[in-house]
Protein backbone atom coordinates (compact mmCIF):
# COMPACT_ATOMS: atom_id res chain seq x y z
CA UNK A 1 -47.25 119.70 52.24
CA UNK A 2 -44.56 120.38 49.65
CA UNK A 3 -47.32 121.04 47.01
CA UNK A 4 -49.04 124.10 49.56
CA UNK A 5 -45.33 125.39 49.63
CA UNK A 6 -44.50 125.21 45.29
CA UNK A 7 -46.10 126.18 42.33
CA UNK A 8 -44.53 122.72 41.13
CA UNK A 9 -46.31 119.62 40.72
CA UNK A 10 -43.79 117.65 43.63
CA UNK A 11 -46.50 114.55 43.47
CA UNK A 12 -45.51 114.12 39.56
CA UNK A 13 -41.89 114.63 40.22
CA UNK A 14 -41.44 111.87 43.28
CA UNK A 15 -43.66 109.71 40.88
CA UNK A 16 -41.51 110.03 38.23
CA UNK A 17 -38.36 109.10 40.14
CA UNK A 18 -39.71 106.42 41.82
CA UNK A 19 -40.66 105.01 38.35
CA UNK A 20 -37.03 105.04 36.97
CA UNK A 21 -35.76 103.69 39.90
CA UNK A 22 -38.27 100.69 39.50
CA UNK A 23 -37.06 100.63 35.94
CA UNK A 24 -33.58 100.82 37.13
CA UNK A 25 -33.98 97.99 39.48
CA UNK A 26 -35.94 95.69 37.21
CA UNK A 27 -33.02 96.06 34.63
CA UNK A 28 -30.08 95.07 37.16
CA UNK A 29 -32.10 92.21 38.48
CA UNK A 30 -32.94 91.57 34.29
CA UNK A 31 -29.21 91.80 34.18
CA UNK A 32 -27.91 89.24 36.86
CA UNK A 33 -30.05 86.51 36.39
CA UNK A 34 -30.39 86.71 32.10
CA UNK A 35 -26.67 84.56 31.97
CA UNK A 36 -28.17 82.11 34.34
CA UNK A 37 -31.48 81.64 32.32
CA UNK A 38 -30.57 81.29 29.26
CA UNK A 39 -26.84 79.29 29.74
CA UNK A 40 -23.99 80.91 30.80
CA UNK A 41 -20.79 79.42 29.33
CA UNK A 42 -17.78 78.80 32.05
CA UNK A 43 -14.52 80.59 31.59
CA UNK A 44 -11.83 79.08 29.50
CA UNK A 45 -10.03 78.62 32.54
CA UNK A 46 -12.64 76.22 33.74
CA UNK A 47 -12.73 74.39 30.45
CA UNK A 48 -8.79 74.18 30.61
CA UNK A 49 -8.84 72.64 34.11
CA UNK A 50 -11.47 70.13 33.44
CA UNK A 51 -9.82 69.00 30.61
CA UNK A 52 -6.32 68.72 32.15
CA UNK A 53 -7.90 66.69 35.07
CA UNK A 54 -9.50 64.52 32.73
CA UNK A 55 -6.34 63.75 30.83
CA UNK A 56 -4.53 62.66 34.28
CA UNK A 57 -6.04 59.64 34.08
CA UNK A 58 -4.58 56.06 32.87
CA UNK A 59 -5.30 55.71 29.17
CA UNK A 60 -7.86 58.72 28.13
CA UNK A 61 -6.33 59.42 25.10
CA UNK A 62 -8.38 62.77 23.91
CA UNK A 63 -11.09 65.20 25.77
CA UNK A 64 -13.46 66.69 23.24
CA UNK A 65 -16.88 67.80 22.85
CA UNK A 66 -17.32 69.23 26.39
CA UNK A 67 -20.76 70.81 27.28
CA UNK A 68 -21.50 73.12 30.49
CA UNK A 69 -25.37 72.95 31.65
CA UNK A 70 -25.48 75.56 34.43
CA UNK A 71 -29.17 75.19 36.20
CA UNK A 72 -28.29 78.15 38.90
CA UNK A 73 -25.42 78.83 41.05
CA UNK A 74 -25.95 75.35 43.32
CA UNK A 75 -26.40 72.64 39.85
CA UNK A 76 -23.91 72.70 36.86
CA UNK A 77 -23.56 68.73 34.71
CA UNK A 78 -21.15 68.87 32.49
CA UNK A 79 -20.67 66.01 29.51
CA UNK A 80 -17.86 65.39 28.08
CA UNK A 81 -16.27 62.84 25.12
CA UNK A 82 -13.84 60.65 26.56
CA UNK A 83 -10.59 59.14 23.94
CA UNK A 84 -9.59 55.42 25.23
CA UNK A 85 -7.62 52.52 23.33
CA UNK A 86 -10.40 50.53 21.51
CA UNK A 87 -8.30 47.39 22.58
CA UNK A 88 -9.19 47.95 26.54
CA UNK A 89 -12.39 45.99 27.63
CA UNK A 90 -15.41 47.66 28.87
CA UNK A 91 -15.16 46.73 32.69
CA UNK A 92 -11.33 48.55 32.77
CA UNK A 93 -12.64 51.51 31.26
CA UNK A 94 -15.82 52.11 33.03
CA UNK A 95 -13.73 51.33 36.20
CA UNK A 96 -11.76 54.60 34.85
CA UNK A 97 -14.22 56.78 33.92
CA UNK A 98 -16.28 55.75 37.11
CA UNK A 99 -13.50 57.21 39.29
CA UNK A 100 -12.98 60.39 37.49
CA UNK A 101 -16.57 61.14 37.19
CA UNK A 102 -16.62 61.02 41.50
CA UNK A 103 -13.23 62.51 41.87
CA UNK A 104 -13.65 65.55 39.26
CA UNK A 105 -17.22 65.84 40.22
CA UNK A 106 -16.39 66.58 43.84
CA UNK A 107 -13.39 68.80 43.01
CA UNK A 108 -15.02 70.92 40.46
CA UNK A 109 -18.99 71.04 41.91
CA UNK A 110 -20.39 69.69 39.23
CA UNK A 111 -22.16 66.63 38.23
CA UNK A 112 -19.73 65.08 35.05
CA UNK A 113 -20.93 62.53 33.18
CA UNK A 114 -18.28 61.08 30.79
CA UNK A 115 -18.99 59.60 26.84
CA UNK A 116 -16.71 56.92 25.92
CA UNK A 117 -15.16 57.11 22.58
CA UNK A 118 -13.00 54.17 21.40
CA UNK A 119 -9.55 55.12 19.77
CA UNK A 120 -7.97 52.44 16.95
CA UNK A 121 -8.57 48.98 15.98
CA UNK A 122 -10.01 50.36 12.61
CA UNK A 123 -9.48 48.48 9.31
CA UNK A 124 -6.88 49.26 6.73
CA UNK A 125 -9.66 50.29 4.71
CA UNK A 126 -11.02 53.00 7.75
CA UNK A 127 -7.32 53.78 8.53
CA UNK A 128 -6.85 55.13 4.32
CA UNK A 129 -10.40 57.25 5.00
CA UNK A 130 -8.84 58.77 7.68
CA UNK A 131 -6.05 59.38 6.11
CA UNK A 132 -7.81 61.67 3.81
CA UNK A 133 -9.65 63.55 6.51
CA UNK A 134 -5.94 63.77 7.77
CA UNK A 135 -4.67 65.39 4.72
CA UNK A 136 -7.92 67.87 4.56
CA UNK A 137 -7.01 68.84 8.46
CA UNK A 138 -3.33 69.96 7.08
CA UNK A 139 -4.48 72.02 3.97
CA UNK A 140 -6.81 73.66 5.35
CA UNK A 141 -6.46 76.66 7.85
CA UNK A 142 -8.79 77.39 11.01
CA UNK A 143 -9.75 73.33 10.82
CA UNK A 144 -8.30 72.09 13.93
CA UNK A 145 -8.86 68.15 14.23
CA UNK A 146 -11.76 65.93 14.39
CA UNK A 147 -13.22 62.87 16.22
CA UNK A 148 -15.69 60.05 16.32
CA UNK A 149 -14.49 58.79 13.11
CA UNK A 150 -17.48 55.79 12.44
CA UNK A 151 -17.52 53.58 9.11
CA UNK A 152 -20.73 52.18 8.75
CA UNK A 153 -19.95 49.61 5.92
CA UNK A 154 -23.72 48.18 5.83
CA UNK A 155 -25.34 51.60 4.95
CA UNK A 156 -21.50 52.81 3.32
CA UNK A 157 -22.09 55.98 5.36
CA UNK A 158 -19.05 58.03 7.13
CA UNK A 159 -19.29 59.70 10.19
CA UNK A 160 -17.07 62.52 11.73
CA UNK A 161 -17.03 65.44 13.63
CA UNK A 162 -14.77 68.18 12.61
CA UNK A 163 -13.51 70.82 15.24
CA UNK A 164 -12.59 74.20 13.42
CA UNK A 165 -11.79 77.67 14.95
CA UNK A 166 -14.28 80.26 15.39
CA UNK A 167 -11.52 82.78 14.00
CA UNK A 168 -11.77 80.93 10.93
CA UNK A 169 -15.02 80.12 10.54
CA UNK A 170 -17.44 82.90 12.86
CA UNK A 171 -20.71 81.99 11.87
CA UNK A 172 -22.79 78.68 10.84
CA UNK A 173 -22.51 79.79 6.98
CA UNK A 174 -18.37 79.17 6.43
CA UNK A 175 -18.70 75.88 9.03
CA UNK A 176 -21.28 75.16 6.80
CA UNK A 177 -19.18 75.30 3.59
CA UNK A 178 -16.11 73.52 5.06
CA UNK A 179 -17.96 70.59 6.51
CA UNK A 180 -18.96 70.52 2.66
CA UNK A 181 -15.89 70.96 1.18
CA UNK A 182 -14.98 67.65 3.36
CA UNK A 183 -18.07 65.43 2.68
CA UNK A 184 -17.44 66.71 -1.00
CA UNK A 185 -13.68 65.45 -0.64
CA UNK A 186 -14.81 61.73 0.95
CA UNK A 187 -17.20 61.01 -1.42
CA UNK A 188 -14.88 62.16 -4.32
CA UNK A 189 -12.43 59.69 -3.13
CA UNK A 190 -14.84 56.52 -2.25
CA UNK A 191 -18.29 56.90 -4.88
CA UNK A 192 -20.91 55.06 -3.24
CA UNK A 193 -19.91 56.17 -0.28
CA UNK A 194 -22.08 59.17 2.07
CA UNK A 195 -20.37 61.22 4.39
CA UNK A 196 -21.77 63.03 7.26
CA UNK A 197 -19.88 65.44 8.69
CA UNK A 198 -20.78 67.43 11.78
């Protein structure tokens, strides 16, 4: 009807706009569900709480390494690195980490599954290793801390993980170099010796 009454091509027009709205659409719906595909990361408040929770219990020691896997709005596992005294025996802590895995699970929706990390009983020999990783910590800036110190004295292999600040250290090149600068420093101080340092 429209095109009797105009010179102007109205079928072209109404085309047009209901192709950009179709565009428009596809982009929002693009745009909500792109964080859910490809891993969206909880808030820092959500990190903070799980970790505080986590800590309320009898002898966890440390909270590190924690990693969100959201799978849509309904599924989210989270697993985290749990710090206890090396000196407890496996039936106390899994008695522990049994009962926050329920409670924290049901409190926070998720499903948490909890890494045990034991804490001390290391050799004089380990505790002087660390001891340099401790001094390396200190002198350098952005490098907060690090875990999962392992000796393996059969294969004379180190093993840590070093935690440093993204401020510091923004992209995989410079955490690169200071994990170097460390595995550099360990096997400066104990030849014969490889260090591995994540």
């Amino acid at each position: 009807i429209l095109d009797a009454l105009t010179d102007l091509a109205v079928d072209g027009l109404v085309g047009l706009v209901v192709s950009i709205l179709i565009i428009k659409s596809g982009w929002e719906l693009i745009s909500e569900t792109m964080s859910i595909l490809i891993g969206q990361g909880p808030s820092r408040e959500t990190y903070q709480e799980l970790r505080q929770r986590m800590m309320t219990y009898d002898h966890v020691q440390g909270v590190h390494d924690i990693i969100f896997n959201s799978f849509g709005p309904e599924k989210t596992i989270v697993v985290l690195d749990a710090e206890f005294p090396s000196t407890m025996s496996l039936l106390e802590v899994h008695k522990i980490v049994d009962r926050a895995e329920r409670e924290i699970s049901a409190a926070m929706d998720i499903h948490l599954i909890i890494h045990v990390d034991p804490v001390g009983g290391l050799s004089p020999f380990e505790e002087e290793m660390m001891a340099v990783v401790d001094d390396f910590v200190q002198e350098k800036d952005g490098v907060d801390s690090y875990h999962d110190f392992t000796l393996d004295s059969g294969e004379k292999t180190i093993y840590l993980d070093l935690a440093v600040s993204g401020g510091h250290y923004p992209d995989q090149a410079s955490r690169n170099r200071i994990q170097k600068d460390l595995v550099e420093r360990l096997e400066e101080n104990y030849p014969g010796y490889k260090a591995l340092v994540n």
